[in-house]
N, C-alpha and C. Protein backbone atom coordinates (compact mmCIF):
# COMPACT_ATOMS: atom_id res chain seq x y z
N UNK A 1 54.09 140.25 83.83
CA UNK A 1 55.20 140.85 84.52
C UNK A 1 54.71 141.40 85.86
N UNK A 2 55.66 140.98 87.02
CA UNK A 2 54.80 141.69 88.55
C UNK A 2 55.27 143.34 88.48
N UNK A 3 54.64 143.59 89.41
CA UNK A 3 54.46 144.80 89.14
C UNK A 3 55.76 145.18 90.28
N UNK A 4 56.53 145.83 90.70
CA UNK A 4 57.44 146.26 91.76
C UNK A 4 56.98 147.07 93.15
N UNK A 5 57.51 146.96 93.82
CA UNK A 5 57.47 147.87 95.33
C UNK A 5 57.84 149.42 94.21
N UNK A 6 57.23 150.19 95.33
CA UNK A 6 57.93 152.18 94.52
C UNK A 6 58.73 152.37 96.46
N UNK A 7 59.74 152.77 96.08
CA UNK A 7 61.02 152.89 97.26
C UNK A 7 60.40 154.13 97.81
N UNK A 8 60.46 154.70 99.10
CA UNK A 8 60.47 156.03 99.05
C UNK A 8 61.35 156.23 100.54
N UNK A 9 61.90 157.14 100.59
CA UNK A 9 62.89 157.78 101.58
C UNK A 9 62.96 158.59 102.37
N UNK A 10 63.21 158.52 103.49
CA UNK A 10 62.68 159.61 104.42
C UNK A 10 63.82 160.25 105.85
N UNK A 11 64.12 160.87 105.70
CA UNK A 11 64.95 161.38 106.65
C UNK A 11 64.28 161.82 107.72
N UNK A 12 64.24 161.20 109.25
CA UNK A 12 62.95 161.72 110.10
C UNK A 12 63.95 162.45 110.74
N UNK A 13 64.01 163.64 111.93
CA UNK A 13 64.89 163.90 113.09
C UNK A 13 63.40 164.04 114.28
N UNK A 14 63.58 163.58 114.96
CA UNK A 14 62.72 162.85 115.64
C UNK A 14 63.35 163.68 117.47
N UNK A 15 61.93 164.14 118.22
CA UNK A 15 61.85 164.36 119.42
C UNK A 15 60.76 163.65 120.15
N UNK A 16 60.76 163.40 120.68
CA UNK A 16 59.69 161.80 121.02
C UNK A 16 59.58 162.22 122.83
N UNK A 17 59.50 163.40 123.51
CA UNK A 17 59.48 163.98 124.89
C UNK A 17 58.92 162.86 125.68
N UNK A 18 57.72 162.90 125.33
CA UNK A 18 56.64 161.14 125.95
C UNK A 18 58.03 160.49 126.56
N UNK A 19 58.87 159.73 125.91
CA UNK A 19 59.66 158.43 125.84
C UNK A 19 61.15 159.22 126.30
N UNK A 20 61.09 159.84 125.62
CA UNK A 20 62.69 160.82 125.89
C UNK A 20 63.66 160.20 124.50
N UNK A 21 63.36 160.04 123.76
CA UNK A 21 63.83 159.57 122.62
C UNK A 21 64.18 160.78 121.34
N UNK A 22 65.48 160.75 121.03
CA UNK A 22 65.51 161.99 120.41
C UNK A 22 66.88 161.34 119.11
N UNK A 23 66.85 162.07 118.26
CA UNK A 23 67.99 161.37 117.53
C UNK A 23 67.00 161.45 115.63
N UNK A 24 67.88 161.22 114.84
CA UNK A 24 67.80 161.26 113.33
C UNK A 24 67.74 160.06 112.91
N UNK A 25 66.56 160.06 111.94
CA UNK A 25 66.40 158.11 111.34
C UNK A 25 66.31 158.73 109.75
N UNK A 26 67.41 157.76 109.15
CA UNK A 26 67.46 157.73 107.76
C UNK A 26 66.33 156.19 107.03
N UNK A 27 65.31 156.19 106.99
CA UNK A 27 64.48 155.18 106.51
C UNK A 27 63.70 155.13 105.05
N UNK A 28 63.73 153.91 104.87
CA UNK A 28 63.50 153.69 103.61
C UNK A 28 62.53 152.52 103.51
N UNK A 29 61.48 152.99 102.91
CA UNK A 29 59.97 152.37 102.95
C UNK A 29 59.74 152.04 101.67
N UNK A 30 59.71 150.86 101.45
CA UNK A 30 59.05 150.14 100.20
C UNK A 30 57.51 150.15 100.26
N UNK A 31 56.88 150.66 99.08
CA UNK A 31 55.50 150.94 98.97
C UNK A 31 55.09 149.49 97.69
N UNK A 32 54.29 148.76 98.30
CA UNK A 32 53.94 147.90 97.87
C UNK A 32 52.49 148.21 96.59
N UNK A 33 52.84 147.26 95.44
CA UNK A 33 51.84 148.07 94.58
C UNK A 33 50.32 148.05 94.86
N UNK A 34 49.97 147.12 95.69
CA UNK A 34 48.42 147.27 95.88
C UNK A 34 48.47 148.24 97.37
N UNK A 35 49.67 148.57 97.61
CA UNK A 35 49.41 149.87 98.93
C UNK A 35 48.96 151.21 98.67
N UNK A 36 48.17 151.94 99.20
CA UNK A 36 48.36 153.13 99.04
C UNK A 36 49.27 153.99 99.75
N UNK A 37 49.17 155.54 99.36
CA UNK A 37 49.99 156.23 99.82
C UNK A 37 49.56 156.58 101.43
N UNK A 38 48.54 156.29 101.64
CA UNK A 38 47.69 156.68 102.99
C UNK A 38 48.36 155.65 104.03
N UNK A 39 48.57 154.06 103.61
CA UNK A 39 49.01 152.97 104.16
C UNK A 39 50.31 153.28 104.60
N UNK A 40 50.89 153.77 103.18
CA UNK A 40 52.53 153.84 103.64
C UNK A 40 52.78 155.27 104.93
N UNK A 41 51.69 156.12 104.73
CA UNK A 41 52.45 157.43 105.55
C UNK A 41 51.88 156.84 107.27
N UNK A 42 50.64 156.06 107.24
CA UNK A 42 50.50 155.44 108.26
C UNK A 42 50.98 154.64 108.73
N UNK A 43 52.13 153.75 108.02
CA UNK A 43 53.25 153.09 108.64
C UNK A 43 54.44 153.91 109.13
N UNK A 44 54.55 154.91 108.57
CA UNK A 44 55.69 155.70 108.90
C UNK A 44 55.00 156.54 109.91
N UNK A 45 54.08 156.98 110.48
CA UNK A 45 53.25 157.21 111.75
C UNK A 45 53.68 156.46 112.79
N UNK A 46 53.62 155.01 112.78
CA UNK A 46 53.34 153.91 113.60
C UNK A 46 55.44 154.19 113.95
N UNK A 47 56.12 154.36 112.74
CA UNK A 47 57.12 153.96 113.46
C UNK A 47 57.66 155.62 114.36
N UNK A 48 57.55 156.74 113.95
CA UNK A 48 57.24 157.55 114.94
C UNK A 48 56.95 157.23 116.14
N UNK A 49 55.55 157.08 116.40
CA UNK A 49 55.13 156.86 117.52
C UNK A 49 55.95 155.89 118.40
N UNK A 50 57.09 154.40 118.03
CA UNK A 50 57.62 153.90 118.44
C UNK A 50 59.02 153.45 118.11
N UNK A 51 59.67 155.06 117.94
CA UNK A 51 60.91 154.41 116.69
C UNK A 51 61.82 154.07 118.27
N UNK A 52 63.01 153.25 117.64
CA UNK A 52 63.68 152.85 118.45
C UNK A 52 65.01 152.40 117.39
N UNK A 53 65.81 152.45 117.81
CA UNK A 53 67.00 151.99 116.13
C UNK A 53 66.87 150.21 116.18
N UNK A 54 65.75 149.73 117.25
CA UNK A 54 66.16 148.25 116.74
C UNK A 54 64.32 148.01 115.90
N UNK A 55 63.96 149.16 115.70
CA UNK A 55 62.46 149.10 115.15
C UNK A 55 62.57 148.82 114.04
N UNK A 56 62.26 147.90 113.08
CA UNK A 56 62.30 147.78 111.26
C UNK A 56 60.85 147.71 110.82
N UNK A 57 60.90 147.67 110.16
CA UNK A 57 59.62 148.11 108.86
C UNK A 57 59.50 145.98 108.17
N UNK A 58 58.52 145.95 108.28
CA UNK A 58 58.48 144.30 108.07
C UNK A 58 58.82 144.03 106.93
N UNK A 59 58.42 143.00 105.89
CA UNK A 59 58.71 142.83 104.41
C UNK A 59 57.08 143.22 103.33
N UNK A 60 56.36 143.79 104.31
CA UNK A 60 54.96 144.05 103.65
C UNK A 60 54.20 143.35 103.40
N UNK A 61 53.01 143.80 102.42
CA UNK A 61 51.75 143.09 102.24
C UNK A 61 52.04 141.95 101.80
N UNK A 62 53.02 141.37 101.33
CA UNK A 62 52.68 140.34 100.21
C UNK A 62 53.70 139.04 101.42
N UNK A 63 53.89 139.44 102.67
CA UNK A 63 54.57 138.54 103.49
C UNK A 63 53.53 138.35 105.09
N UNK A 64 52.64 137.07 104.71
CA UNK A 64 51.38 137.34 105.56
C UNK A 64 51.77 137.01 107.30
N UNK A 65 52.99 136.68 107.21
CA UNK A 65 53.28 136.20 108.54
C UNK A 65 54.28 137.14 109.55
N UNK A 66 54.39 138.47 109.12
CA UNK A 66 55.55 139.67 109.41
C UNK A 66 54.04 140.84 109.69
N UNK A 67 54.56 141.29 111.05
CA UNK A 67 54.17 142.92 111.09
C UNK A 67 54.34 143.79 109.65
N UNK A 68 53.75 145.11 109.94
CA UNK A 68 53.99 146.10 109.34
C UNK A 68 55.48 146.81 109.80
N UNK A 69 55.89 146.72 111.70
CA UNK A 69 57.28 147.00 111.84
C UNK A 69 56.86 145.84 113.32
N UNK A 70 58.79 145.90 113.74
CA UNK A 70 59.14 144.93 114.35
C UNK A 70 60.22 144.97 114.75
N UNK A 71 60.12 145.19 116.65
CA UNK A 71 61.17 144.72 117.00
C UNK A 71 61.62 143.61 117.41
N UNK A 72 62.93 143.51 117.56
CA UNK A 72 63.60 142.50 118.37
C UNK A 72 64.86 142.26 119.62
N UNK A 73 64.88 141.72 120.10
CA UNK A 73 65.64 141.88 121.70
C UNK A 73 66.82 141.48 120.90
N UNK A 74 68.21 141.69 121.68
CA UNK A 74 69.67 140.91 121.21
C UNK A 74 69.43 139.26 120.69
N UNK A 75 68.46 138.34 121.49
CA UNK A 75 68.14 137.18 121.08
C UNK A 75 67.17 136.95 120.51
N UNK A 76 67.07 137.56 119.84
CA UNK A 76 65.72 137.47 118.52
C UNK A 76 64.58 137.65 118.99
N UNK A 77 64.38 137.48 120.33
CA UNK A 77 62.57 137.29 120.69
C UNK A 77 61.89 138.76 119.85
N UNK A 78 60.87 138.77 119.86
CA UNK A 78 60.55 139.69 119.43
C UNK A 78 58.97 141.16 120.31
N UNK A 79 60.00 142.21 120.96
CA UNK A 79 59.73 143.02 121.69
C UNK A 79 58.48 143.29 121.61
N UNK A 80 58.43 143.72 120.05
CA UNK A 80 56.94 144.74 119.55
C UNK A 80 56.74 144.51 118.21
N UNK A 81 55.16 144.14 118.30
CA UNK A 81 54.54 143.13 117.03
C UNK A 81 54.12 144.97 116.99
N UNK A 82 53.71 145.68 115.70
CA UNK A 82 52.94 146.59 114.80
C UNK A 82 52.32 146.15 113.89
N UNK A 83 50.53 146.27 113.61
CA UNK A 83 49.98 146.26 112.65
C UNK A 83 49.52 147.54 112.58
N UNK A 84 49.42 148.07 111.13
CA UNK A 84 48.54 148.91 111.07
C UNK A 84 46.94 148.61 110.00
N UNK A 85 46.10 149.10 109.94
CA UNK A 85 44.99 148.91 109.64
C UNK A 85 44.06 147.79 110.56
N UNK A 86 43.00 146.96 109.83
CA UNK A 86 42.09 146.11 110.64
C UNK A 86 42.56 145.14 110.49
N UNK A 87 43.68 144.34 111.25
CA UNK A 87 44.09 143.22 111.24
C UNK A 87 42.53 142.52 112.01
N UNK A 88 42.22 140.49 111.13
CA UNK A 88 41.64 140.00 112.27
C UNK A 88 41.90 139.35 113.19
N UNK A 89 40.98 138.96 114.11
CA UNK A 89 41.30 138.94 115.94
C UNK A 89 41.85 138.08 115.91
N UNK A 90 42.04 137.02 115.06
CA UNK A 90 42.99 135.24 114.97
C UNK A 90 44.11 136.12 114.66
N UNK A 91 44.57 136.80 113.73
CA UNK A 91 45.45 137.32 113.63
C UNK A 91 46.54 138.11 114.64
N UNK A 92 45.81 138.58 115.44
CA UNK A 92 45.86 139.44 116.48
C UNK A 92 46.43 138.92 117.62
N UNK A 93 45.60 137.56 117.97
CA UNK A 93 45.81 136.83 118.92
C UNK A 93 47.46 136.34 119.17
N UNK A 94 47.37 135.83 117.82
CA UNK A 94 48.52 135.06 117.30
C UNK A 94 49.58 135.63 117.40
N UNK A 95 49.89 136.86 117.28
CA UNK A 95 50.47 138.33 117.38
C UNK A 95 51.14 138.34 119.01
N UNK A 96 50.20 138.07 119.60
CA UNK A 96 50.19 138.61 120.60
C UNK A 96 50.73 137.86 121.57
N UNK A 97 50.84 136.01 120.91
CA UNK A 97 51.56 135.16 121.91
C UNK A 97 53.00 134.57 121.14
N UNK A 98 53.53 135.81 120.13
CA UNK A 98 54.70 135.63 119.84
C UNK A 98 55.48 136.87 120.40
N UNK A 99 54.85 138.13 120.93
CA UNK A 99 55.64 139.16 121.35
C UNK A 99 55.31 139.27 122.39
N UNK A 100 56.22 140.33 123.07
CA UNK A 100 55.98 140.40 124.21
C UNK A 100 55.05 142.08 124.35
N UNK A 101 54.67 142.91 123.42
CA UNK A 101 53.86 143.83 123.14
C UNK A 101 53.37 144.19 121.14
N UNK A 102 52.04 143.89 121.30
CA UNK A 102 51.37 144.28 120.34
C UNK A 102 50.79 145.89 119.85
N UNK A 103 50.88 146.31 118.91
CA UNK A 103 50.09 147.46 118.68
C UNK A 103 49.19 146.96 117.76
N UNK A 104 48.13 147.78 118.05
CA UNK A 104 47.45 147.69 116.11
C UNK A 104 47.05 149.36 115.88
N UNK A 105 47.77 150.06 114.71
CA UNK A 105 47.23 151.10 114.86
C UNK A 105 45.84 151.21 113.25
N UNK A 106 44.94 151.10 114.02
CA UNK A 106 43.64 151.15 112.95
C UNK A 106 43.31 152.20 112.48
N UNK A 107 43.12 152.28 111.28
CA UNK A 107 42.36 153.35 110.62
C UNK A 107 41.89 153.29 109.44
N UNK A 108 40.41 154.09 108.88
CA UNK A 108 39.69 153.22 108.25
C UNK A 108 38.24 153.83 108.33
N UNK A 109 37.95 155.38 109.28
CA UNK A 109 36.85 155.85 109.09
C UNK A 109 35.64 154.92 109.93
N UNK A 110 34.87 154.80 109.47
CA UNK A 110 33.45 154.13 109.47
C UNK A 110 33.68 152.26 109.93
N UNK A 111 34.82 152.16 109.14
CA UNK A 111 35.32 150.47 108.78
C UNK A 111 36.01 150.63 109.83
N UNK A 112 36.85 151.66 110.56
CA UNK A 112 37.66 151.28 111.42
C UNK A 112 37.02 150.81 112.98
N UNK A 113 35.74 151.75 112.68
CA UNK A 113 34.70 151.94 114.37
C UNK A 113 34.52 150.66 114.05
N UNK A 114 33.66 150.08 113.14
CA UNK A 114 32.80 148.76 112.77
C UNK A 114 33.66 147.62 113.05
N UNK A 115 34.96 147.72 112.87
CA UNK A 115 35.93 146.77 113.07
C UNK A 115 36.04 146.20 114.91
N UNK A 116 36.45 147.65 115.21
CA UNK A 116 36.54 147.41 116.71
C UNK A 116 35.09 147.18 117.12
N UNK A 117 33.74 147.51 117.51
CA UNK A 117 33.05 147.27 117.48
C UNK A 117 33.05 145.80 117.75
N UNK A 118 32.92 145.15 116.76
CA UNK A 118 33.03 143.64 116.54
C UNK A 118 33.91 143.04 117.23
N UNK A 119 34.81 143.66 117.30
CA UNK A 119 36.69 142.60 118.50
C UNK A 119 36.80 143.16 119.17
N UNK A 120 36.08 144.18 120.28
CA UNK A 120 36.52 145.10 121.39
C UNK A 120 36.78 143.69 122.82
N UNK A 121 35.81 143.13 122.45
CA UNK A 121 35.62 142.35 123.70
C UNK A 121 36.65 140.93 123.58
N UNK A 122 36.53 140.39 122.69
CA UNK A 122 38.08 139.28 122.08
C UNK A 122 39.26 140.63 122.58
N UNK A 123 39.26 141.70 121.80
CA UNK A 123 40.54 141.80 122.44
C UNK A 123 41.15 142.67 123.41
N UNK A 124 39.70 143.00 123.78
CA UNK A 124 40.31 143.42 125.14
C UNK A 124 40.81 142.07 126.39
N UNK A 125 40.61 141.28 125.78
CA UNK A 125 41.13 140.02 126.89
C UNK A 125 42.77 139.59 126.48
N UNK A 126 43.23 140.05 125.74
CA UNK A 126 44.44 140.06 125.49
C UNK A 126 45.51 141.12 126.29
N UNK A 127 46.29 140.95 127.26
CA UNK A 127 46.82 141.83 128.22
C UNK A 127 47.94 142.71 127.43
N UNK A 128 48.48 142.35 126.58
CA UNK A 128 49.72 142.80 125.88
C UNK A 128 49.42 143.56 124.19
N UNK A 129 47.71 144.11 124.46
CA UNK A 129 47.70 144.25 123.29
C UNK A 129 46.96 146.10 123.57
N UNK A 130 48.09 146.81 122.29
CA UNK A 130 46.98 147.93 122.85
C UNK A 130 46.74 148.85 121.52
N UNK A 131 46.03 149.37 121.42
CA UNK A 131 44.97 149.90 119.90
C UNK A 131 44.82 151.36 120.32
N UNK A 132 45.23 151.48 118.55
CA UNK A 132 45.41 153.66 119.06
C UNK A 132 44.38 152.94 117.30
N UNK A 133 44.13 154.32 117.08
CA UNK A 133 43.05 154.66 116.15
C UNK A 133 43.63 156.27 115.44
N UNK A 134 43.43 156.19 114.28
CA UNK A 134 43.43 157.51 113.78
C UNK A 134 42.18 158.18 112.91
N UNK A 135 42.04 159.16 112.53
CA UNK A 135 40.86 160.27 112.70
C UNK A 135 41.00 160.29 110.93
N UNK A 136 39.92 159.91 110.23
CA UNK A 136 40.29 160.07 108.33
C UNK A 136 41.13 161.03 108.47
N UNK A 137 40.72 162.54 109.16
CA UNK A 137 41.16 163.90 108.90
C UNK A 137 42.61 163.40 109.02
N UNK A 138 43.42 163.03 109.73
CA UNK A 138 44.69 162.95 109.89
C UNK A 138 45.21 162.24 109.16
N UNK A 139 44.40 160.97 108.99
CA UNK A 139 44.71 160.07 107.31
C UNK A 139 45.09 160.88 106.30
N UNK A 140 43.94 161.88 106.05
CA UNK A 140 44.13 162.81 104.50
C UNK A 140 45.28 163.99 104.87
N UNK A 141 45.68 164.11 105.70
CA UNK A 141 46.66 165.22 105.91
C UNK A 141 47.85 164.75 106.25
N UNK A 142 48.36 162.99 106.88
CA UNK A 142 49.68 162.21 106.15
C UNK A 142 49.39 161.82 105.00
N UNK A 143 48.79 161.59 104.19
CA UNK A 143 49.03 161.24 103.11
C UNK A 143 49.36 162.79 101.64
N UNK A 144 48.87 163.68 102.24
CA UNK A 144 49.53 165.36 101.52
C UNK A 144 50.52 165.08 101.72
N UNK A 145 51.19 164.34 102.87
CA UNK A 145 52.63 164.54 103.01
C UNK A 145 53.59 163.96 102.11
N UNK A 146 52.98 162.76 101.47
CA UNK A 146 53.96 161.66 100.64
C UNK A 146 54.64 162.33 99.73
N UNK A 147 55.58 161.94 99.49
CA UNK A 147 56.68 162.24 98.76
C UNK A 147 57.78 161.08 98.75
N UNK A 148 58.15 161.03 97.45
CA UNK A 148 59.44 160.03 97.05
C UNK A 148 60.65 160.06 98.37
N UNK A 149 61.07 161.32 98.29
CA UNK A 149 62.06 161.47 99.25
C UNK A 149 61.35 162.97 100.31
N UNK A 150 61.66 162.52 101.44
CA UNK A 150 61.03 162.98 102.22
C UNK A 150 61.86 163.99 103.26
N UNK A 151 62.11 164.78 103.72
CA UNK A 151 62.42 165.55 105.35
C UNK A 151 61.81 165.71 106.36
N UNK A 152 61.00 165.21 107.50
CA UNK A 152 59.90 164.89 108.00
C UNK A 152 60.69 165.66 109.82
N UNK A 153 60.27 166.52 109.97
CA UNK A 153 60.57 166.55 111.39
C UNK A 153 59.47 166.23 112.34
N UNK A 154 59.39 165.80 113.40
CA UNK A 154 58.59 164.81 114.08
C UNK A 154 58.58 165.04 115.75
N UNK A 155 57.35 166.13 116.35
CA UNK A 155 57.66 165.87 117.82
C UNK A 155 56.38 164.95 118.27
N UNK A 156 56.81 164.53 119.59
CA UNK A 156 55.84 163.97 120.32
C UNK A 156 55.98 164.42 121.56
N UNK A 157 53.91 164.94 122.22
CA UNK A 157 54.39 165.38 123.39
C UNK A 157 52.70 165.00 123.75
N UNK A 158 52.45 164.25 124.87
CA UNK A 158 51.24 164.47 125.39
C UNK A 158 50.79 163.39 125.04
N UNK A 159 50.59 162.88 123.69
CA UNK A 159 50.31 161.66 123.11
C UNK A 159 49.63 162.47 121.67
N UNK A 160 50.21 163.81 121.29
CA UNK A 160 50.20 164.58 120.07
C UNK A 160 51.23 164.44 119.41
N UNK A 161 51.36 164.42 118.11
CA UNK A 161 52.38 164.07 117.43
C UNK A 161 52.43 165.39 116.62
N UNK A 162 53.33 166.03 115.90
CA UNK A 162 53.56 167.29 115.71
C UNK A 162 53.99 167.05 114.15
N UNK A 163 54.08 166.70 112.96
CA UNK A 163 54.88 166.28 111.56
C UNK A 163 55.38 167.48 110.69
N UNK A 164 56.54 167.57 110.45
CA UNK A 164 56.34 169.21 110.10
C UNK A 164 57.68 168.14 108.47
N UNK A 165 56.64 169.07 107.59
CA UNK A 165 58.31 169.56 106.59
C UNK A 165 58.52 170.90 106.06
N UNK A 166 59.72 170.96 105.26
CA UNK A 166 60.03 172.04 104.81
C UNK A 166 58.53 173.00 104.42
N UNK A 167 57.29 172.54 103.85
CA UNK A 167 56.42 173.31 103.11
C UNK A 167 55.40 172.90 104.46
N UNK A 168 54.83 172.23 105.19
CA UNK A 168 53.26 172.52 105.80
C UNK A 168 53.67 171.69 107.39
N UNK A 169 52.98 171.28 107.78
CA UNK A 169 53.00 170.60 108.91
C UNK A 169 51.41 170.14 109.70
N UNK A 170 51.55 168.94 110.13
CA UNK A 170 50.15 168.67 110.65
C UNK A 170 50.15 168.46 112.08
N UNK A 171 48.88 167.98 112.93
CA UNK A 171 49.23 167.50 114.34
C UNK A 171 48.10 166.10 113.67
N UNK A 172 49.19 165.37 114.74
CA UNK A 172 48.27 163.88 114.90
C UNK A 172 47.75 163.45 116.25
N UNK A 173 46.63 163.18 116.40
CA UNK A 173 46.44 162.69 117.65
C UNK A 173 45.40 161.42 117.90
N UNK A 174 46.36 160.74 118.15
CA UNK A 174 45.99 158.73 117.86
C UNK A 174 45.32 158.95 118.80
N UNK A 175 43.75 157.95 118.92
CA UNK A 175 42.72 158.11 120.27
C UNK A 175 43.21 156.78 120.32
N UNK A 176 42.92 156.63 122.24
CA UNK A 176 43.71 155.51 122.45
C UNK A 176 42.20 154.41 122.95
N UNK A 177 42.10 152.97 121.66
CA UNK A 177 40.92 152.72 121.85
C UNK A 177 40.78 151.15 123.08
N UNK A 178 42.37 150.93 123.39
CA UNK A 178 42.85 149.84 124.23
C UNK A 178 43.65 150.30 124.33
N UNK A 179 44.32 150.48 125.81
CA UNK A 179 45.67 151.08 126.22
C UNK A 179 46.68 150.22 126.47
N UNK A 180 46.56 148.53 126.61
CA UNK A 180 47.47 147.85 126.48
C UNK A 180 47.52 148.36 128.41
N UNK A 181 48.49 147.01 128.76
CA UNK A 181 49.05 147.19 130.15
C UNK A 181 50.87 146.94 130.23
């Protein structure tokens, strides 16, 4: 018997100053069973950092040819490829000449340096591609956050991200390891 996605729900209200983006997202994140909870709160990071109401959440791990999220223009093209973790550089590439902007947001500790390390130079030759990184510490302090159903208030200012709920609140601050053009 397969095992199921676990649903989880999240009500963001979202100030995004950087972008000028402000407004309430009702989202709903399927947690895939070989995902962890660290994966999923780092996808819900990624869409923070770039929510937009035409931003979606892909179909997940088990769909190898879809972002983690994804936009798209009125005619389908597609705006903004998101991976999160160590996607590889074929992967990447490939990514990168179907959209018209890539992210990859990596994280991963030790594995994450070692990763880039190895593809800094492949992809820094890619013009449309740009790589933020996160810090374990901030890993282990979205993932305190998980919860089934969620209230997540969310600023961004500086290129700090602010996550607050009803009980604690953290700051995030993605180092930017390719800034993309």
């Amino acid at each position: 018997m397969a095992l199921r996605a676990t649903v989880y729900r999240c009500e963001l209200a979202l100030s995004d100053i950087d972008r000028g983006v402000y407004g309430s997202f009702s989202l709903t994140l399927a947690r895939h069973p070989s995902e962890t909870e660290e994966r999923l709160m780092v996808r819900l990071l990624a869409f923070v950092l770039f929510a937009d109401r035409l931003l979606a959440f892909g179909r997940g791990l088990s769909t190898a040819d879809e972002p983690d999220l994804w936009q798209h223009d009125a005619g389908g093209a597609i705006e903004r490829w998101i991976d999160v973790g160590l996607p590889e550089a074929r992967e990447v590439r490939r990514a990168c000449s179907r959209a018209k902007q890539v992210v990859v947001l990596a994280y991963g500790g030790r594995k994450a340096q070692q990763w880039w390390a190895g593809n800094t130079e492949a992809m820094a030759r890619l013009p449309n591609l740009r790589v933020l990184a996160l810090a374990d510490a901030h890993c282990v302090a979205l993932q305190g956050m998980a919860a089934r159903s969620m209230h997540l208030s969310a600023t961004v200012h500086d290129g700090h991200v602010w996550l607050s709920t009803p009980i604690t609140s953290i700051e995030v601050v993605p180092q930017q390891w390719l800034p993309g053009r």
